[in-house]
Protein backbone atom coordinates (compact mmCIF):
# COMPACT_ATOMS: atom_id res chain seq x y z
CA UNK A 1 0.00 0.00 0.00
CA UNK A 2 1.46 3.50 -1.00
CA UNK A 3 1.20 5.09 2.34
CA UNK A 4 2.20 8.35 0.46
CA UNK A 5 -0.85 8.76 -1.73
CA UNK A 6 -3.32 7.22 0.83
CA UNK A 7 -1.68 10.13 2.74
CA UNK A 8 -2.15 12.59 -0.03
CA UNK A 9 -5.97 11.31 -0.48
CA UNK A 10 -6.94 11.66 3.33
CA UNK A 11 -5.31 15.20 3.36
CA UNK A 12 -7.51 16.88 0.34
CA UNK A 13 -10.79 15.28 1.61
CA UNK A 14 -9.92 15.98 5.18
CA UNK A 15 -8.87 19.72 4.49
CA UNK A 16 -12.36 19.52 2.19
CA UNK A 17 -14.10 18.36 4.87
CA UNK A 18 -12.61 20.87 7.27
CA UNK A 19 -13.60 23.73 5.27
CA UNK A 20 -16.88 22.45 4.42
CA UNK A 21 -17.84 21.83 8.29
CA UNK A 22 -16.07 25.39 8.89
CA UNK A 23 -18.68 27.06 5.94
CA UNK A 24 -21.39 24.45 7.34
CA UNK A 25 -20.89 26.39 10.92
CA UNK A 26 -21.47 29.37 9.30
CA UNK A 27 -24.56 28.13 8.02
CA UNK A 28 -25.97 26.87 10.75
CA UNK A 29 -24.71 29.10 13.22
CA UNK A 30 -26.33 32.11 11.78
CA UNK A 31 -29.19 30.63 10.68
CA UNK A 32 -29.85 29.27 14.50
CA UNK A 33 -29.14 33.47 15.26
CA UNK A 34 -32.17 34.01 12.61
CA UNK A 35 -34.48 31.92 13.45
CA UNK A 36 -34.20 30.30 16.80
CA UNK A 37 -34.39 27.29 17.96
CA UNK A 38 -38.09 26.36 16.98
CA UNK A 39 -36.53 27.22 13.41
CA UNK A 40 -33.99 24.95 14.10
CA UNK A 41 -36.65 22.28 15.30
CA UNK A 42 -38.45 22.82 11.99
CA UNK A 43 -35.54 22.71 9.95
CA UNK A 44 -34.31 19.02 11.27
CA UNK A 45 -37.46 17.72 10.73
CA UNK A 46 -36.86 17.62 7.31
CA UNK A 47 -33.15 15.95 7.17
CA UNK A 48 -33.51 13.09 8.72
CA UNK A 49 -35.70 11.97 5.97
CA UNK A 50 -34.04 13.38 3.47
CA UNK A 51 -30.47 11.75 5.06
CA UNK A 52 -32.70 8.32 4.74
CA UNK A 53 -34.03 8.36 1.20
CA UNK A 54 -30.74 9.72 -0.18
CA UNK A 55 -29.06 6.54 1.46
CA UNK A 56 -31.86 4.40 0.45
CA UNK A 57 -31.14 5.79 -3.08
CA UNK A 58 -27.11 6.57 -3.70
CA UNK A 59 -25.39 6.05 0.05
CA UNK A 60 -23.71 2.54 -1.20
CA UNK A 61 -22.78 3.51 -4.88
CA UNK A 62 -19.77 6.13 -4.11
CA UNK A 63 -18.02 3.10 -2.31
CA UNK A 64 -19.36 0.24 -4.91
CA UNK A 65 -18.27 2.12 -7.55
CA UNK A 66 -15.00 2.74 -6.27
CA UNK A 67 -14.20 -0.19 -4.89
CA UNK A 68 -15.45 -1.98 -8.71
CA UNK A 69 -13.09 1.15 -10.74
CA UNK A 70 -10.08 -0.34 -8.46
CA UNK A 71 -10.61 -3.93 -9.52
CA UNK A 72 -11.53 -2.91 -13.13
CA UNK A 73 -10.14 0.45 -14.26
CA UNK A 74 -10.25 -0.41 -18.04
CA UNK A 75 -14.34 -0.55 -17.87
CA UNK A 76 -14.25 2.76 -15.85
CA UNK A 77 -16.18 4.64 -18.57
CA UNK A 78 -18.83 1.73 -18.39
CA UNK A 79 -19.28 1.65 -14.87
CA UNK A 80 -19.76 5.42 -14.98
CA UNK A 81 -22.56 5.68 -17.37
CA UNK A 82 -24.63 2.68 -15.86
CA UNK A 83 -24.28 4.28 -12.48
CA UNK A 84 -25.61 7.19 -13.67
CA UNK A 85 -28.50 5.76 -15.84
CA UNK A 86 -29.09 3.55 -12.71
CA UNK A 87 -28.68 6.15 -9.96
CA UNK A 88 -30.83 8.96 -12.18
CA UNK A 89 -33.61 6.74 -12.47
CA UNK A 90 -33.79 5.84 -8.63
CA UNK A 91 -33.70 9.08 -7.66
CA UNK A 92 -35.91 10.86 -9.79
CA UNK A 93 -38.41 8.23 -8.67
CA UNK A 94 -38.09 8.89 -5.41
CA UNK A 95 -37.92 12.60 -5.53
CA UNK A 96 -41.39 12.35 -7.49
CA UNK A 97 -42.77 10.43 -4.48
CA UNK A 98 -41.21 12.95 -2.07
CA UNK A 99 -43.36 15.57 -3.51
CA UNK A 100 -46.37 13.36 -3.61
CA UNK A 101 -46.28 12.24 -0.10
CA UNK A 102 -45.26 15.88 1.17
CA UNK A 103 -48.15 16.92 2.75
CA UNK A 104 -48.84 12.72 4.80
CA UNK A 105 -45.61 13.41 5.66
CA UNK A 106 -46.04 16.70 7.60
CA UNK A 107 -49.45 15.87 9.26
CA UNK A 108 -48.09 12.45 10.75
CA UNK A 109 -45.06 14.77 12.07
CA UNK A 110 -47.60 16.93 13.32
CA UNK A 111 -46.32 19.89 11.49
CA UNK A 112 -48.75 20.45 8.63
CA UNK A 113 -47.22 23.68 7.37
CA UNK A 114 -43.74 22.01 6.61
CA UNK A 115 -44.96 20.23 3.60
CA UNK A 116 -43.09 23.17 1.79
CA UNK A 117 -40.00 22.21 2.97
CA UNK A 118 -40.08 18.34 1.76
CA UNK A 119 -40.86 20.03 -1.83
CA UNK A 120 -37.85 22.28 -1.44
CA UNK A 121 -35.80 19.49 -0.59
CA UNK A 122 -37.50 17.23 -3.27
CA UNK A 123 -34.64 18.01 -5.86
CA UNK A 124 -31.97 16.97 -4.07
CA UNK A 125 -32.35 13.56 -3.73
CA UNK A 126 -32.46 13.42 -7.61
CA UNK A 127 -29.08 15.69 -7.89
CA UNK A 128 -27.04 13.86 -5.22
CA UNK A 129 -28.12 10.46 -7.09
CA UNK A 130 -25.56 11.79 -9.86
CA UNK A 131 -23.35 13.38 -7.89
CA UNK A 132 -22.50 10.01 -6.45
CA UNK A 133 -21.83 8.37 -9.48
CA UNK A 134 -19.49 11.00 -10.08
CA UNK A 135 -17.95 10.82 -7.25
CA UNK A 136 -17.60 7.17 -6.94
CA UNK A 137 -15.67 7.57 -10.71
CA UNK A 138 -13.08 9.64 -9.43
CA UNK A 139 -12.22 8.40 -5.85
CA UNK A 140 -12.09 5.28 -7.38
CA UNK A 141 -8.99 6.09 -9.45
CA UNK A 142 -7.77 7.77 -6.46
CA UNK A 143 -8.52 11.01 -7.48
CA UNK A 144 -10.14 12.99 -4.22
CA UNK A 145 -9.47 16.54 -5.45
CA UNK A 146 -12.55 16.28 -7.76
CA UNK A 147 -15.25 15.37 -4.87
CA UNK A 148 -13.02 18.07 -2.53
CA UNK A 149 -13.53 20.72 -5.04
CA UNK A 150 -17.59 19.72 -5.58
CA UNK A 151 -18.11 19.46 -1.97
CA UNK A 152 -16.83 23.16 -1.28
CA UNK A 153 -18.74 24.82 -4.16
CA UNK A 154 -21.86 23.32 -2.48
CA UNK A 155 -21.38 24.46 1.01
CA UNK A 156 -20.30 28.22 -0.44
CA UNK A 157 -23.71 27.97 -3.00
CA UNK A 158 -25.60 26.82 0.40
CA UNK A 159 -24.45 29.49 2.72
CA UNK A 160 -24.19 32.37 0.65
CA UNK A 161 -27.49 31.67 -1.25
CA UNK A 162 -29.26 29.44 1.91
CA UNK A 163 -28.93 32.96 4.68
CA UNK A 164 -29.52 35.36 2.21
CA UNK A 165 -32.95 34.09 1.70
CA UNK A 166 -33.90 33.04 5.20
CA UNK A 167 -33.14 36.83 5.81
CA UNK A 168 -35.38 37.82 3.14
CA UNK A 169 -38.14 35.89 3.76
CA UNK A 170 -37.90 36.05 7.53
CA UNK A 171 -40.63 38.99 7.24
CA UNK A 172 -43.16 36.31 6.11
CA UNK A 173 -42.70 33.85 9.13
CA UNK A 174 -39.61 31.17 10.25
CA UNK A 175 -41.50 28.59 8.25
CA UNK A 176 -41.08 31.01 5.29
CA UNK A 177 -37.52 31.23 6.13
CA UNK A 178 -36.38 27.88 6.64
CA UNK A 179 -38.09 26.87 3.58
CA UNK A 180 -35.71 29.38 1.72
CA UNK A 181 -32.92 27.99 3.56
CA UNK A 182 -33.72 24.39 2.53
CA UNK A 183 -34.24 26.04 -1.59
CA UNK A 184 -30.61 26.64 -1.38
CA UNK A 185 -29.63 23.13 -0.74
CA UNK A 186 -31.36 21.88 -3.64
CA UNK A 187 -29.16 24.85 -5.45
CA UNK A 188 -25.89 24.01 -4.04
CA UNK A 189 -26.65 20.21 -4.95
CA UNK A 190 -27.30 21.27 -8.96
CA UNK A 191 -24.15 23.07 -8.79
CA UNK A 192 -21.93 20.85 -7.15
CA UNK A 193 -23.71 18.10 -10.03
CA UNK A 194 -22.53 20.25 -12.90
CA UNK A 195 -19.09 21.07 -11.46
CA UNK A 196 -18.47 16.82 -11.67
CA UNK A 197 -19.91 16.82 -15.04
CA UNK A 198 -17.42 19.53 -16.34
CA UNK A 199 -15.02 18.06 -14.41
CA UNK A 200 -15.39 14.77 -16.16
CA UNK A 201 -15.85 15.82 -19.27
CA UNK A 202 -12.03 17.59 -19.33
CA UNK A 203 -10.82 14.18 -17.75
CA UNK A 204 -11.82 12.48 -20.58
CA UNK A 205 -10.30 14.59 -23.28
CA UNK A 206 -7.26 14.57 -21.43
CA UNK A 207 -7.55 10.67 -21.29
CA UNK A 208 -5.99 8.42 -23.83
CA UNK A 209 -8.88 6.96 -25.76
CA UNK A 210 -9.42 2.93 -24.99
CA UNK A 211 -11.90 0.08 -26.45
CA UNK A 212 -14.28 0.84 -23.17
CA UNK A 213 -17.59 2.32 -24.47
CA UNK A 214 -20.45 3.57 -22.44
CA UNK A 215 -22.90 1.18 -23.03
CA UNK A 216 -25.95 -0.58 -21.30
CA UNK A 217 -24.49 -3.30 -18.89
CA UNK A 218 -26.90 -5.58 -17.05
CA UNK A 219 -24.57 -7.30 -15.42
CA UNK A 220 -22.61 -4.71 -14.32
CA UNK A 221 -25.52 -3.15 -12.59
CA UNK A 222 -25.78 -6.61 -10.80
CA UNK A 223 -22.15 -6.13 -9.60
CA UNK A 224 -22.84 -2.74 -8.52
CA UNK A 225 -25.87 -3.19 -6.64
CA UNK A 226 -24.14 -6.44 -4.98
CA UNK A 227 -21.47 -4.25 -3.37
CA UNK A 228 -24.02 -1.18 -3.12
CA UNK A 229 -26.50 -3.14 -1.03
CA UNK A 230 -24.89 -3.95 2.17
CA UNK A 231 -23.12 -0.61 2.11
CA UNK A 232 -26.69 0.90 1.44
CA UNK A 233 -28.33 -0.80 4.15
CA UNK A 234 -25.74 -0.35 6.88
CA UNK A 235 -25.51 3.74 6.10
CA UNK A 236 -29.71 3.35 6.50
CA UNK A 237 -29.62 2.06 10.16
CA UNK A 238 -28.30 5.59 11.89
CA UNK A 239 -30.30 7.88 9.76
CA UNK A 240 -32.83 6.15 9.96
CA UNK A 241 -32.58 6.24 14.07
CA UNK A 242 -32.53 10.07 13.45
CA UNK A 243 -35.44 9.39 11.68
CA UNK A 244 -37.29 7.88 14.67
CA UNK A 245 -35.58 10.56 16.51
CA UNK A 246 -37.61 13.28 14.48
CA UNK A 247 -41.19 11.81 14.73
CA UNK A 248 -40.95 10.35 18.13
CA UNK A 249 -39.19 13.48 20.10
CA UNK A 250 -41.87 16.46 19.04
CA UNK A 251 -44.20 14.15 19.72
CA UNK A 252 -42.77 14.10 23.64
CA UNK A 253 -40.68 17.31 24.23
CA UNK A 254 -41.12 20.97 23.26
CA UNK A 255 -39.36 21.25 19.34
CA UNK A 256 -36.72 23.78 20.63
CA UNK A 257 -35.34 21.29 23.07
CA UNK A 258 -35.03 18.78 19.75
CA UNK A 259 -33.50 21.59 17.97
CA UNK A 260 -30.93 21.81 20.60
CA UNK A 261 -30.05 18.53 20.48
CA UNK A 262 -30.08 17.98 16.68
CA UNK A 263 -28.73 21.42 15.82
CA UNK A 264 -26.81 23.10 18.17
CA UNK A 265 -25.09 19.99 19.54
CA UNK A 266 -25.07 17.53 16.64
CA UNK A 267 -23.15 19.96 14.46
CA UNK A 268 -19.92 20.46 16.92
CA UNK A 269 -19.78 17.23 17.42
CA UNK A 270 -19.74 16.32 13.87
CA UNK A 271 -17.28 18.80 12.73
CA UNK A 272 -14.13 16.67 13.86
CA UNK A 273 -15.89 12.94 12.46
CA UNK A 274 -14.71 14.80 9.11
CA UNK A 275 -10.95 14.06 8.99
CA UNK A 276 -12.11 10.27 10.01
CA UNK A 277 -13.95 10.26 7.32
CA UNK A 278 -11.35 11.61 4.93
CA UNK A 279 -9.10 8.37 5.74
CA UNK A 280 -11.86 6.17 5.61
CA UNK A 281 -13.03 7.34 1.94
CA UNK A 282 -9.37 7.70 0.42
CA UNK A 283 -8.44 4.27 2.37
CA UNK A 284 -10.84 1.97 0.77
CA UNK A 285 -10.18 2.34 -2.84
CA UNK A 286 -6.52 1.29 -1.67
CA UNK A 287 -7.11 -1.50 0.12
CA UNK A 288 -9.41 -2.94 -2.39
CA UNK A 289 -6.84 -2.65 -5.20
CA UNK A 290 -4.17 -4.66 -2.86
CA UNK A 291 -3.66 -8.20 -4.20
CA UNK A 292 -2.24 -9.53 -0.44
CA UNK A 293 -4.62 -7.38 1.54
CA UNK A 294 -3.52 -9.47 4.58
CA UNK A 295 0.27 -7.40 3.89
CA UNK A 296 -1.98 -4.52 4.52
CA UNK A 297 -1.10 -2.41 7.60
CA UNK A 298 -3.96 -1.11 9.09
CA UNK A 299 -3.35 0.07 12.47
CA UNK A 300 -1.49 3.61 11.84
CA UNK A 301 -4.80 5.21 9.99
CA UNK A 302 -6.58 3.31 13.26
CA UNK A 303 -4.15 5.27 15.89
CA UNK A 304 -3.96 8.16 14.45
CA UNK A 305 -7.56 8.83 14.05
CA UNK A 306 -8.03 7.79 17.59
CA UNK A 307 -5.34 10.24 19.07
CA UNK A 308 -7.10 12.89 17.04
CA UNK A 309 -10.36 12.17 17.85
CA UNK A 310 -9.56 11.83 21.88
CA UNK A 311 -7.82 14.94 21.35
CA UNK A 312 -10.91 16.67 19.42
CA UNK A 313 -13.50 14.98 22.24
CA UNK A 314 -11.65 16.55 25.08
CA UNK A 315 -11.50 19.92 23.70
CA UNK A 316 -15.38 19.94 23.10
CA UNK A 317 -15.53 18.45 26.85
CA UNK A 318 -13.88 21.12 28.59
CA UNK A 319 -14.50 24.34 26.49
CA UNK A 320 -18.30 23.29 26.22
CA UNK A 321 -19.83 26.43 27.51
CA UNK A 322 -17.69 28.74 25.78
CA UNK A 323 -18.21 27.41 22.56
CA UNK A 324 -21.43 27.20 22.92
CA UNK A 325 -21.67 31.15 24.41
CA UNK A 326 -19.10 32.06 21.34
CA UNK A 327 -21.12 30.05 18.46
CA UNK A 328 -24.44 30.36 19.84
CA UNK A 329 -24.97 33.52 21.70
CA UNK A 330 -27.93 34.82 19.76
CA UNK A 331 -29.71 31.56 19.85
CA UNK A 332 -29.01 31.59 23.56
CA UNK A 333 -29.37 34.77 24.64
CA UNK A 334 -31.80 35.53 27.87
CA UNK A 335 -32.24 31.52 27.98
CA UNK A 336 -30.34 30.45 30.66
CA UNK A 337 -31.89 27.09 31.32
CA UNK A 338 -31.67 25.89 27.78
CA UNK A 339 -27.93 26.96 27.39
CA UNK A 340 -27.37 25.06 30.57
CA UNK A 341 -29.01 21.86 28.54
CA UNK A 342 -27.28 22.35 25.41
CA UNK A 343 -23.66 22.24 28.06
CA UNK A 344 -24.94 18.94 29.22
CA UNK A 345 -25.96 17.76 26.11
CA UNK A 346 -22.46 18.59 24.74
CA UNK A 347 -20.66 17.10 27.80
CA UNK A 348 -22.28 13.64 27.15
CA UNK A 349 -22.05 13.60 23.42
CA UNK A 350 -18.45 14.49 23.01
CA UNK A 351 -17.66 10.94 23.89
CA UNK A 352 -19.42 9.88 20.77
CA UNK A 353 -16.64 12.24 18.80
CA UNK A 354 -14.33 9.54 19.71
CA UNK A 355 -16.43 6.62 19.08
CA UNK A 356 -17.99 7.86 15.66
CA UNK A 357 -14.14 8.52 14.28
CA UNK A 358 -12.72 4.96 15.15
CA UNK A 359 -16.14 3.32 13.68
CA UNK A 360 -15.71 4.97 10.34
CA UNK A 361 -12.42 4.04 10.32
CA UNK A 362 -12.84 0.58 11.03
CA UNK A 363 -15.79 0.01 9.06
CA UNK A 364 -13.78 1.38 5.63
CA UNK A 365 -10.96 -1.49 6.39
CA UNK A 366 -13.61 -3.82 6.80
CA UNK A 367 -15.75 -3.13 3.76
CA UNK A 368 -12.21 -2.94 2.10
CA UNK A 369 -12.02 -6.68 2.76
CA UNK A 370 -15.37 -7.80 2.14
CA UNK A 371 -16.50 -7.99 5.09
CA UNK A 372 -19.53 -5.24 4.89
CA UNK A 373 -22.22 -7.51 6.80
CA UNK A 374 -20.59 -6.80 9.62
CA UNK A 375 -20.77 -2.89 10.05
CA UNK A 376 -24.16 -3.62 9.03
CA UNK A 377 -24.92 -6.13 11.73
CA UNK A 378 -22.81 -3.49 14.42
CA UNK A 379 -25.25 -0.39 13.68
CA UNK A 380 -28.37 -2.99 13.90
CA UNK A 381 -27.75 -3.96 17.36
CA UNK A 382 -26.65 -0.11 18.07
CA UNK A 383 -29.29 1.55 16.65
CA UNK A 384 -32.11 -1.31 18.42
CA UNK A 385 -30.27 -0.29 21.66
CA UNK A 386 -30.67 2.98 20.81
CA UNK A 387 -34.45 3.00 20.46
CA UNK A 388 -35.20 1.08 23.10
CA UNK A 389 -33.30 3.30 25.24
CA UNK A 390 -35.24 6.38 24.21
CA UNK A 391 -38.49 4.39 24.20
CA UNK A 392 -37.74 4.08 28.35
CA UNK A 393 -36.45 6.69 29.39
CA UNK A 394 -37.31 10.12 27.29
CA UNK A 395 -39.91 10.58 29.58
CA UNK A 396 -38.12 10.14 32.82
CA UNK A 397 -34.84 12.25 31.70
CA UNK A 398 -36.21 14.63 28.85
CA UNK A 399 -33.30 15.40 25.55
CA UNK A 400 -30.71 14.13 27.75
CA UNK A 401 -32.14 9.96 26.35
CA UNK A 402 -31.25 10.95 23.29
CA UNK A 403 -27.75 11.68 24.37
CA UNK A 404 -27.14 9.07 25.94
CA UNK A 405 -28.87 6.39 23.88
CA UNK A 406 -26.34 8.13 20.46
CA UNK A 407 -23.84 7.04 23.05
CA UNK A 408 -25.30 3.39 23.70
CA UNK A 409 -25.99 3.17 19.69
CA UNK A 410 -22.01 3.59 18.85
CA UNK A 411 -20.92 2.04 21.88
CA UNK A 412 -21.96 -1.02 20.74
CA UNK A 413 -21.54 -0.59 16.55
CA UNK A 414 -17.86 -0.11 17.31
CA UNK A 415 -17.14 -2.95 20.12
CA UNK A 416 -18.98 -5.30 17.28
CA UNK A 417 -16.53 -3.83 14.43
CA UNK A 418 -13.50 -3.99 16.22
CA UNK A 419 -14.11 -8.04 17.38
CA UNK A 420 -14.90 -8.42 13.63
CA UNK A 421 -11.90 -6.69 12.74
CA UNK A 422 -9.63 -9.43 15.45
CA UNK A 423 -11.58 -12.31 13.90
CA UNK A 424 -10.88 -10.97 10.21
CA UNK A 425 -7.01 -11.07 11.12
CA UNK A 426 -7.41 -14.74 12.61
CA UNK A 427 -8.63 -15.94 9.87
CA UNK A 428 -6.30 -14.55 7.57
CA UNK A 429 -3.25 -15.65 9.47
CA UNK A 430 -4.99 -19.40 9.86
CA UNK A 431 -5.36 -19.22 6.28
CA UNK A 432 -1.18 -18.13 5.49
């Protein structure tokens, strides 16, 4: 394994990552300053099914198609134009039923007016569908600067574009403002679609020109659904928890306490998961091109991630209120007894910065060598314990369940992935 360009890889996506959390603070940060925390509460309802049908759709077929362009990058044309025929379809399906289902959608959230937002959001699904073809192609001949490059367009389209409209259309209401908000997501994602396209289209001039021809592949689509679908269903579980999370907490607790939670908290503690993320996505395309994977040293990316992300947890332990009071201050301001939440909230889930980091990390090696059931059979057990956790005790201990049961969730994903990992070893060395 070239350490140097797995090195090279993690360092564009994680500085892409960086700045895109960085431009995604100053997203959400200001937009929490606009429109509160009820604004907030109305704005997450939306994501987490959103996150869900986007993995349902595309969430699998970045890393299948990567991990297929390693084995086979003389058919790399062909695998690009039958993910996109394949992913185009899918989504525009389901961003047609999106749209169509809006309004069910709202009333069983118990939010009738924020049918508007699931028909802003509606477009998305069908753009990121391509974008992930795209972005499959590319990281899967080790090229990360394309999906960097895409990924930072769409956060500057979102912010600049995504406040500018919540401001304007805050004199009509917050619902009128989110849904502006939300309208710029859907523009960032159509951008970030045609910078890939252009993108792709220079590669291939550039290219020399080979025997593979885009052409209709049935079998191909087999192969890429085979490695999609495990993939797919294992990125469903959390999201799909959030999910839960965003029928089943309104339903219980005031919406600004869930916007706490879900905003306020869940974007620090997200902002450091993106360098583990970096060396998970630019790991896996090397691994799977290794012929003796078992050669493959694994534990550096696995210690070094960890380091960082004990490092990154402590930080968000010990400075909690002040960044909360620096980031947060309008959204905060004469509401003492919900800051003093949103510092407990933040207390308990900066453990999970630690936990989330290693998981990624592992699960990449693991997918790397076939061995994708497991992850998926990790965030099962995780995400049941999560559930039932909530299910008991929101009642008793308010936001704080959800806290704790996030912690519970990855708790157990990663103890799973890590014995997987031990047994994966064993069995290679019984088999040398």
């Amino acid at each position: 394994m070239k350490l140097n360009s797995i090195a090279k890889g993690a360092a564009i996506l994680s500085a892409a990552g960086i700045i895109c959390r960085l431009l995604g603070v100053a997203f959400r940060i200001p937009l929490s300053n606009i429109v509160g925390n009820y604004g907030v509460g109305l704005y997450q309802l939306v994501f987490p099914l959103y996150s869900l049908l986007l993995i349902i759709s595309s969430a699998g077929m970045p890393i299948a198609i990567s991990k297929i362009i390693s084995r086979k990058p003389q058919q790399k044309k062909q695998i690009l134009f039958n993910s996109i025929i394949v992913l185009g379809v899918t989504g525009l399906i389901i961003s047609i039923l999106l749209v169509i289902f809006a309004k069910q959608i709202a009333i069983f959230q118990n939010k009738q007016g924020a049918y508007l937002l699931y028909f802003a959001i509606a477009p998305s699904v069908f753009l990121v569908c391509l974008i992930s073809a795209f972005r499959g192609y590319f990281q899967g001949q080790k090229n990360m600067l394309p999906t960097a490059v895409s990924q930072i367009v769409e956060q500057i389209v979102k912010v600049a574009l995504g406040l500018s409209l919540a401001l304007l259309l805050l004199k009509n209401g917050v619902l009128w403002a989110i849904f502006g908000s939300i309208i710029a997501v859907s523009a960032s994602e159509f951008i970030a679609c045609i910078v890939l396209l252009v993108w792709s289209k220079k590669t291939k001039k550039t290219e020399k020109k080979t025997p593979d021809r885009a052409k209709i592949d049935f079998k191909l689509i087999k192969e890429i659904f085979k490695e999609a679908l495990p993939i797919t269903l294992m990125s469903a579980v959390f999201p799909l928890c959030l999910m839960f999370d965003s029928f089943f907490v309104p339903q219980n607790l005031p919406i600004n306490l869930y916007g706490i939670s879900s905003g306020a908290v869940h974007t620090l503690v997200n902002l450091p998961t993106v360098v583990s993320l970096g060396v998970a996505t630019a790991l896996l395309p090397h691994l799977t091109s290794q012929k003796q994977k078992s050669k493959t040293n694994v534990r550096n990316p696995i210690v070094l991630v960890g380091i960082f992300a004990v490092v990154c947890g402590a930080i968000m332990f010990i400075f909690a209120p002040l960044i909360l009071n620096l980031l947060y201050h309008g959204a905060f301001k004469n509401k003492p007894d919900e800051f003093t939440l949103a510092v407990k909230l933040l207390h308990i889930e900066s453990f999970l910065i630690i936990l989330i980091c290693l998981q990624q990390v592992i699960t990449s090696i693991l997918q790397a060598k076939d061995r994708s059931k497991w992850p998926l059979i990790a965030l099962l057990l995780g995400g049941t314990a999560k559930v039932i956790f909530e299910l008991t005790l929101i009642n008793k201990i308010g936001i704080q369940a959800v806290s704790y049961a996030n912690l519970i969730c990855f708790t157990v994903a990663l103890s799973v992935n890590i014995l997987a990992l031990i047994c994966c070893k064993k069995q290679t060395k019984s088999v040398t």
